[in-house]
N, C-alpha and C. Protein backbone atom coordinates (compact mmCIF):
# COMPACT_ATOMS: atom_id res chain seq x y z
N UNK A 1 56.44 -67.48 42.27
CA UNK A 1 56.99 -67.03 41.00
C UNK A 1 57.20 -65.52 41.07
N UNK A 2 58.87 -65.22 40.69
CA UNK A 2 58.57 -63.64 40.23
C UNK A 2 57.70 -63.20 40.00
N UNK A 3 57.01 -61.84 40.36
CA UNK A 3 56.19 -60.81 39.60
C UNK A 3 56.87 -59.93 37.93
N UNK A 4 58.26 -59.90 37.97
CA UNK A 4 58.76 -59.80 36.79
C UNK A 4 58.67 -60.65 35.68
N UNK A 5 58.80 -61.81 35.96
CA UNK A 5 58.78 -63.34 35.12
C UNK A 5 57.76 -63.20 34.70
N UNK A 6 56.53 -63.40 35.60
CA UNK A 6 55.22 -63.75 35.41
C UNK A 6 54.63 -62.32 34.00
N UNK A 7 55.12 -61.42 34.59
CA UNK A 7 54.84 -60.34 33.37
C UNK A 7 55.83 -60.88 32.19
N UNK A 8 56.78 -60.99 31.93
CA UNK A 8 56.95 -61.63 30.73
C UNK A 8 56.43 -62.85 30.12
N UNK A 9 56.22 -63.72 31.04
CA UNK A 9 55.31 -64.75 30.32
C UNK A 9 54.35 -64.32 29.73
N UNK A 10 53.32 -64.03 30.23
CA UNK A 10 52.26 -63.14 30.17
C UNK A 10 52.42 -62.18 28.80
N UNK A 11 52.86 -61.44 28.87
CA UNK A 11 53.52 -60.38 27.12
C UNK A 11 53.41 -61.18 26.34
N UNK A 12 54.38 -62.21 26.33
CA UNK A 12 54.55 -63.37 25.37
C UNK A 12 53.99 -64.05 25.03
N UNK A 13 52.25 -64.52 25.76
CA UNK A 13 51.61 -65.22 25.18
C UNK A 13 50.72 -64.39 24.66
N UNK A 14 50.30 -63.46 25.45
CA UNK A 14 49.43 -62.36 24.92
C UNK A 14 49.71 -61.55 23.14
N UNK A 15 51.19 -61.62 23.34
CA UNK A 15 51.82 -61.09 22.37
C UNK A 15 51.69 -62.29 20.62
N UNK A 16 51.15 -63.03 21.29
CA UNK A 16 51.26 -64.14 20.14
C UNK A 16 49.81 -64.73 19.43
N UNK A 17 48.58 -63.88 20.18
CA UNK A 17 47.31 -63.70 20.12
C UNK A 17 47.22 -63.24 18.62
N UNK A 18 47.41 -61.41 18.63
CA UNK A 18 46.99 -60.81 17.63
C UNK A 18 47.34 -61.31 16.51
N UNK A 19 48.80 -61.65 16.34
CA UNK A 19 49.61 -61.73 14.83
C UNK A 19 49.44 -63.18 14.28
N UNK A 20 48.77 -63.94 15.22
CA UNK A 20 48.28 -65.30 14.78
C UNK A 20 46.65 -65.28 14.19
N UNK A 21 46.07 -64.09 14.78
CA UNK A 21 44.67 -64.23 14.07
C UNK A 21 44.15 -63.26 13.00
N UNK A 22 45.54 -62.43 13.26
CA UNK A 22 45.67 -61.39 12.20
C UNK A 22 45.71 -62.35 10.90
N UNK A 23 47.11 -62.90 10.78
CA UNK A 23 47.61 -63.50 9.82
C UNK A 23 46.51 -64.41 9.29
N UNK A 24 45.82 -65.00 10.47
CA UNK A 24 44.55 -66.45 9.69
C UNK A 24 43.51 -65.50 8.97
N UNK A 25 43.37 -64.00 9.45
CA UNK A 25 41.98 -63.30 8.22
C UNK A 25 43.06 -63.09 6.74
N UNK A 26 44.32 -63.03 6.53
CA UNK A 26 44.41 -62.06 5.58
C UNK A 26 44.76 -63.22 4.71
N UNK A 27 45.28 -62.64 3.09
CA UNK A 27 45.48 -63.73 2.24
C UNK A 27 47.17 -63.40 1.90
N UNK A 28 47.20 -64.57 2.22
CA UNK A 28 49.09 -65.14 2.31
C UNK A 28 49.75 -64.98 1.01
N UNK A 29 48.57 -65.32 0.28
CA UNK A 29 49.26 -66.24 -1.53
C UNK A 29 49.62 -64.87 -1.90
N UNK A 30 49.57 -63.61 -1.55
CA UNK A 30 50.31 -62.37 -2.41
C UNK A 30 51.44 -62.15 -1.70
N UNK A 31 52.70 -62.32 -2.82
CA UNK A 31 54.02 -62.15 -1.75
C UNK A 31 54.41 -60.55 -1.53
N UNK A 32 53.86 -59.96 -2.96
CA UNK A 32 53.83 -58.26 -3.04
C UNK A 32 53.68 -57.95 -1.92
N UNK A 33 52.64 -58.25 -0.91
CA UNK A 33 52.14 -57.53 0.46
C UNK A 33 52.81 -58.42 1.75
N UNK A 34 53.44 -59.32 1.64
CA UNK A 34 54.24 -59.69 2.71
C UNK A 34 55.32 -58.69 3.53
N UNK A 35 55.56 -57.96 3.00
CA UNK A 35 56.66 -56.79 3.98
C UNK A 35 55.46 -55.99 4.67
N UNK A 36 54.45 -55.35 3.82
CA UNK A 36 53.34 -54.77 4.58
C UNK A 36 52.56 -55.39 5.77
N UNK A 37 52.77 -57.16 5.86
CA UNK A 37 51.19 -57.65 6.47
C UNK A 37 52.82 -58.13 7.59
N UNK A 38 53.68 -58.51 6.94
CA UNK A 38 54.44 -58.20 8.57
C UNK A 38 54.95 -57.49 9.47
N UNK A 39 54.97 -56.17 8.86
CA UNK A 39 55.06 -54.82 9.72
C UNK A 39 53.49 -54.64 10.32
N UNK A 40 52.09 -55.16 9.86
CA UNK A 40 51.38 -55.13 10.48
C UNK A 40 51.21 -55.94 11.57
N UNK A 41 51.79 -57.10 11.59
CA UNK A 41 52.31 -58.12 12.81
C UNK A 41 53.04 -57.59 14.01
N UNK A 42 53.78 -56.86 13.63
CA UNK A 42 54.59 -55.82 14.31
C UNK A 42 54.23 -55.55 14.73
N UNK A 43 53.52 -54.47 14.66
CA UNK A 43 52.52 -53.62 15.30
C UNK A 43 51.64 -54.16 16.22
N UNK A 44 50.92 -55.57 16.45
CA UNK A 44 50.05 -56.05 16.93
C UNK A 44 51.22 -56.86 18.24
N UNK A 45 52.37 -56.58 17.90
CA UNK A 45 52.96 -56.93 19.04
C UNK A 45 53.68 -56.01 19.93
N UNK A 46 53.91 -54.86 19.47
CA UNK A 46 54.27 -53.44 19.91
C UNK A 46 53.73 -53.38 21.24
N UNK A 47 52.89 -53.54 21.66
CA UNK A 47 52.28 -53.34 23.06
C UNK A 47 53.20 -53.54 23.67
N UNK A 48 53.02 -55.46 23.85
CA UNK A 48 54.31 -56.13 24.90
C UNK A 48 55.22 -55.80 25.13
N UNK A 49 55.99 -55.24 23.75
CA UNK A 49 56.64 -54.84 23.79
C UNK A 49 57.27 -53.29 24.60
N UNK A 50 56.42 -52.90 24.47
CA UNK A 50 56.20 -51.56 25.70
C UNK A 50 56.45 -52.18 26.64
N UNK A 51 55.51 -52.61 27.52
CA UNK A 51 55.65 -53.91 28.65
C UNK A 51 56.99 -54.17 28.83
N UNK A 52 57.43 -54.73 28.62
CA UNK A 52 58.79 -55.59 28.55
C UNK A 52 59.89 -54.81 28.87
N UNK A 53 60.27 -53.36 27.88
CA UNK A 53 60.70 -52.81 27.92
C UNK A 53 60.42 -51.31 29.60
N UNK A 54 59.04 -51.93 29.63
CA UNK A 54 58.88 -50.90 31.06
C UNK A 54 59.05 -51.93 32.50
N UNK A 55 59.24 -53.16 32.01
CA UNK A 55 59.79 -53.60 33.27
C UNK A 55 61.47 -53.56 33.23
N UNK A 56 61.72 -53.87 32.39
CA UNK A 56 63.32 -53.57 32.10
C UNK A 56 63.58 -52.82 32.63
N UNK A 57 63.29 -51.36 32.55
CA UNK A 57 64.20 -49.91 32.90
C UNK A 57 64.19 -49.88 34.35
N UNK A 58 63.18 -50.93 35.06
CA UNK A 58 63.22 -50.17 36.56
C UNK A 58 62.43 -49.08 36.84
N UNK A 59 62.01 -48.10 36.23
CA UNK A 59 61.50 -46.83 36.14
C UNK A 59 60.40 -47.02 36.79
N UNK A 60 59.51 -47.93 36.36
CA UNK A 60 57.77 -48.14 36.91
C UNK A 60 57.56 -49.55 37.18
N UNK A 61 56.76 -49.47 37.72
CA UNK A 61 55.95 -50.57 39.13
C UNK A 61 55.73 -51.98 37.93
N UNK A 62 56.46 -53.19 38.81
CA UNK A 62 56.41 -54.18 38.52
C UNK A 62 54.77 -55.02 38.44
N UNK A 63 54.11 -54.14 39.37
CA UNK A 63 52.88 -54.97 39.49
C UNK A 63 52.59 -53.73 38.64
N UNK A 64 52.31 -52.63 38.96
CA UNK A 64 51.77 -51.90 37.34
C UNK A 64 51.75 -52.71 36.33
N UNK A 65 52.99 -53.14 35.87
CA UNK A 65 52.92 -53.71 34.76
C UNK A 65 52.53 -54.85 34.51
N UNK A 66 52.35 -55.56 35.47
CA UNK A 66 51.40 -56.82 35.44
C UNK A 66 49.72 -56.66 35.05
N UNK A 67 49.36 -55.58 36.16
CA UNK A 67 48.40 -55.00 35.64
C UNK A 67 48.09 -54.48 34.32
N UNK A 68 48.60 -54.15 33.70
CA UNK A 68 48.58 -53.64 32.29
C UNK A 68 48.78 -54.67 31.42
N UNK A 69 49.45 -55.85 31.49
CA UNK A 69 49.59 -56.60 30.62
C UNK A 69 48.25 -57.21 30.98
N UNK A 70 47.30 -57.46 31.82
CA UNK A 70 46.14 -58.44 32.16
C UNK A 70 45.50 -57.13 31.45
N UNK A 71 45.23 -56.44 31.65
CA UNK A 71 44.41 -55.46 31.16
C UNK A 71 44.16 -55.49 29.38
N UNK A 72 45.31 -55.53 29.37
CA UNK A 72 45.92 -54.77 27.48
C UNK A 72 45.81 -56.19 27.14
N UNK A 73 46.33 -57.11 27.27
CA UNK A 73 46.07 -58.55 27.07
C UNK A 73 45.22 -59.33 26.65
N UNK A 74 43.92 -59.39 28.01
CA UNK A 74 42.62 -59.54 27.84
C UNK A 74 41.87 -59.03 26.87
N UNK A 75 41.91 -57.66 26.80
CA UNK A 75 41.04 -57.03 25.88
C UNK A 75 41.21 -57.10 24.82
N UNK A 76 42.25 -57.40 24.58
CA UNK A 76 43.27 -57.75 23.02
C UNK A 76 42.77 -58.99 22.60
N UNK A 77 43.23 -60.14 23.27
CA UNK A 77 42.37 -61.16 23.31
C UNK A 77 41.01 -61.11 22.77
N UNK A 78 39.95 -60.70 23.53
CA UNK A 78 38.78 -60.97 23.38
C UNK A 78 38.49 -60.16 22.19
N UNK A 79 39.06 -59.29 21.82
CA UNK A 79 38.48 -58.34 20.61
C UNK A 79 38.87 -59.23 19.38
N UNK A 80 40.35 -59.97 19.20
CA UNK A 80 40.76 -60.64 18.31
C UNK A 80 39.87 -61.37 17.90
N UNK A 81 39.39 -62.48 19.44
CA UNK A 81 38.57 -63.51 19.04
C UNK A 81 37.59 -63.09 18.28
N UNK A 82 36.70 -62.19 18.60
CA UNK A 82 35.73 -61.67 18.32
C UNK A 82 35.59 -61.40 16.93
N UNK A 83 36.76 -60.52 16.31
CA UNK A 83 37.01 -60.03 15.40
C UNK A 83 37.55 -61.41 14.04
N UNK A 84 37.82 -62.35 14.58
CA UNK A 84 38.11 -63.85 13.49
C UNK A 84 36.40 -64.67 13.90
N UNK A 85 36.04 -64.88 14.81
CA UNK A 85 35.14 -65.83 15.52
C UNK A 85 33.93 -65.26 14.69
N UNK A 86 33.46 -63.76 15.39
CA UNK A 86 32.41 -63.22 15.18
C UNK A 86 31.26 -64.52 16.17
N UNK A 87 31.34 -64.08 17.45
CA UNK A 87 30.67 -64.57 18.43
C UNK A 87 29.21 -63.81 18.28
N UNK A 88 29.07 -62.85 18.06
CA UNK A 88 28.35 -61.38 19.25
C UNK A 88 28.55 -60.42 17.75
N UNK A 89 29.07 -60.64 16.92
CA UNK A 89 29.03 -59.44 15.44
C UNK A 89 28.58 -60.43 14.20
N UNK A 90 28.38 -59.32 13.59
CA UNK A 90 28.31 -60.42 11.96
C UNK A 90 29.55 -59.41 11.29
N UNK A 91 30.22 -60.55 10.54
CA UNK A 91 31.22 -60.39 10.00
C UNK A 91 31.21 -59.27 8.75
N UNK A 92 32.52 -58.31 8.72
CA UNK A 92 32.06 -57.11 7.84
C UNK A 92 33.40 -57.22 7.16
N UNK A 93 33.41 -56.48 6.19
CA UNK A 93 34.79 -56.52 5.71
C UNK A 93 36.16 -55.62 5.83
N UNK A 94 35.95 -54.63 6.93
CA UNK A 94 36.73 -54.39 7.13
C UNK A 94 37.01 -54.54 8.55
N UNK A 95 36.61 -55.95 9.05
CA UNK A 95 37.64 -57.01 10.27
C UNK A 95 39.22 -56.64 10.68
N UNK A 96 39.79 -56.66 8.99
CA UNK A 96 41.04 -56.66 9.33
C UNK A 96 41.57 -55.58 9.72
N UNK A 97 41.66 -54.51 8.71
CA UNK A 97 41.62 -52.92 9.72
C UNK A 97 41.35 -52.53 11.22
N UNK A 98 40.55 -53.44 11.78
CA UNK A 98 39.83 -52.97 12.71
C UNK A 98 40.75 -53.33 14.04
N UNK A 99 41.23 -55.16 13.65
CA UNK A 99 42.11 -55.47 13.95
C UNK A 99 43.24 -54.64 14.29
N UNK A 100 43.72 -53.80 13.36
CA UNK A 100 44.61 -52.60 13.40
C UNK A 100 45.07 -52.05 14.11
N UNK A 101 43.44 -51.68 14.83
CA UNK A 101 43.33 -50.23 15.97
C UNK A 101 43.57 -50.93 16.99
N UNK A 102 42.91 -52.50 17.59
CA UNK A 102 43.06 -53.18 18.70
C UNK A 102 44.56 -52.54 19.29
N UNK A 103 45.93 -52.95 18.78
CA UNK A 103 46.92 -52.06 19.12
C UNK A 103 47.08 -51.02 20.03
N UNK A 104 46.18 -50.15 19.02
CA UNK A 104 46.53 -48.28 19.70
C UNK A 104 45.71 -48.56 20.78
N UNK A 105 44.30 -49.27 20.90
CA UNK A 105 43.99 -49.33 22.08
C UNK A 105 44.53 -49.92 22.76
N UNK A 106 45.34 -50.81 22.89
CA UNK A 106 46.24 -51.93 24.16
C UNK A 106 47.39 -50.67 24.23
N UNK A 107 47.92 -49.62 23.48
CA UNK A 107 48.73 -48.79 23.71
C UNK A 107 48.21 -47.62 24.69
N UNK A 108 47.11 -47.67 24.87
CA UNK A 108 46.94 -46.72 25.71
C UNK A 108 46.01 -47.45 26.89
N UNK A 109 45.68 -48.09 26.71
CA UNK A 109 45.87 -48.78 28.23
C UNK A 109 47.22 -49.46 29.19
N UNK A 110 47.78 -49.37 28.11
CA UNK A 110 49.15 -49.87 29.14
C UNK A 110 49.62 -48.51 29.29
N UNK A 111 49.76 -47.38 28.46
CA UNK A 111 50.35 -46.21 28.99
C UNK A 111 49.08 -45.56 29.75
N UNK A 112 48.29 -45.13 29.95
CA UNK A 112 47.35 -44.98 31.14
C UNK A 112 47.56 -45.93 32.64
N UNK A 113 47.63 -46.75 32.49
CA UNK A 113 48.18 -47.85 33.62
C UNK A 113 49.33 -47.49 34.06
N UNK A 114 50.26 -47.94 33.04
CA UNK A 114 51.85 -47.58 33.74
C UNK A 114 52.02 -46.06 34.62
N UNK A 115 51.25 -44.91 33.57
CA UNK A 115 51.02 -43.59 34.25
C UNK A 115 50.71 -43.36 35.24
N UNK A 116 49.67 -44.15 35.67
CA UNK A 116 48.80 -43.90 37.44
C UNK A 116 49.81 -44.66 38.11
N UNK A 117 50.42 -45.71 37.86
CA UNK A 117 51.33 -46.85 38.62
C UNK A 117 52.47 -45.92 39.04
N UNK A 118 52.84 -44.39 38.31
CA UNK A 118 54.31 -43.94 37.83
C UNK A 118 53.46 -42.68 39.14
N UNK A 119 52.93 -42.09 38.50
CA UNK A 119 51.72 -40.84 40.17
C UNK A 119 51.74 -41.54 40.92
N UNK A 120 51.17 -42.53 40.97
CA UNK A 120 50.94 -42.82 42.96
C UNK A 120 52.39 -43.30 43.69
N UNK A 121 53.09 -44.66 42.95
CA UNK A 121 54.31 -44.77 43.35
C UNK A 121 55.35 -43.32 43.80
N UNK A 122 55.20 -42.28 42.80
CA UNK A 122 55.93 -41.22 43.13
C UNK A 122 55.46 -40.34 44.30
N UNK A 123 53.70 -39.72 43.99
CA UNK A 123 53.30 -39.70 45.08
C UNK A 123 53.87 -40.05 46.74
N UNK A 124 53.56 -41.50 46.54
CA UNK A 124 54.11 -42.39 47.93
C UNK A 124 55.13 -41.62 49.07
N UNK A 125 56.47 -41.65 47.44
CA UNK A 125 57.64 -41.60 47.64
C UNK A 125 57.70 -40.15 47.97
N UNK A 126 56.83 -38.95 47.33
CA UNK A 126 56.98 -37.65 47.95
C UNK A 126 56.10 -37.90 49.57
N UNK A 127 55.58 -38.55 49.95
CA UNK A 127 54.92 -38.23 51.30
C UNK A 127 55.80 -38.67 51.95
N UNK A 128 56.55 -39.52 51.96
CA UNK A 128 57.97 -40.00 52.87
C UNK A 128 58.98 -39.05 53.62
């Protein structure tokens, strides 16, 4: 299988984590906050979206970005669960917020990743 493919699969399921367990904490029945709680959906998919868009351009490393999506993915993952489940926490009330930040952190692990992937590849290419 492509290494390109496989990173989009990958985005896409990962990408379908947050805004599904986002959506199961919050309460639906107010339509007032529906433009708000789906721009917060947004957001919880913004990562991949990075992703996606950094395999697109060509610019940076295909397996970088594989790497980063397992990285940003996983952790995304497990914090979600965590954060609906409450495995390992007792449940607090501001879950959903917290939820929030999961994001900025998958945003900077994929841009930390892609970054070192973007130095050494270039690197490489200056020792040539």
């Amino acid at each position: 299988m492509n290494a390109r493919w496989l990173t989009y699969g990958l985005a896409a399921a990962f990408a379908l984590v947050g805004p599904a367990l986002f959506l199961r904490n919050i309460n639906l029945s107010d339509w007032g906050m529906l433009i708000v709680e789906l721009g917060f959906a947004l957001w919880l998919v913004s990562p991949f979206v990075l992703i996606t868009l950094a395999v697109r351009s060509d610019r940076f490393s295909v397996m970088g970005a594989l790497i980063a999506t397992i990285l940003a993915g996983l952790f995304g993952a497990w914090f979600y669960t965590e954060l609906t489940f409450h495995f390992t926490t007792k449940s607090d009330a501001q879950d959903a917020i917290a939820m929030l930040f999961v994001a900025a952190y998958q945003h900077a692990i994929i841009i930390l990743t892609l970054g070192l992937f973007f130095f050494v590849g270039w690197f490489q290419a200056r020792r040539k």
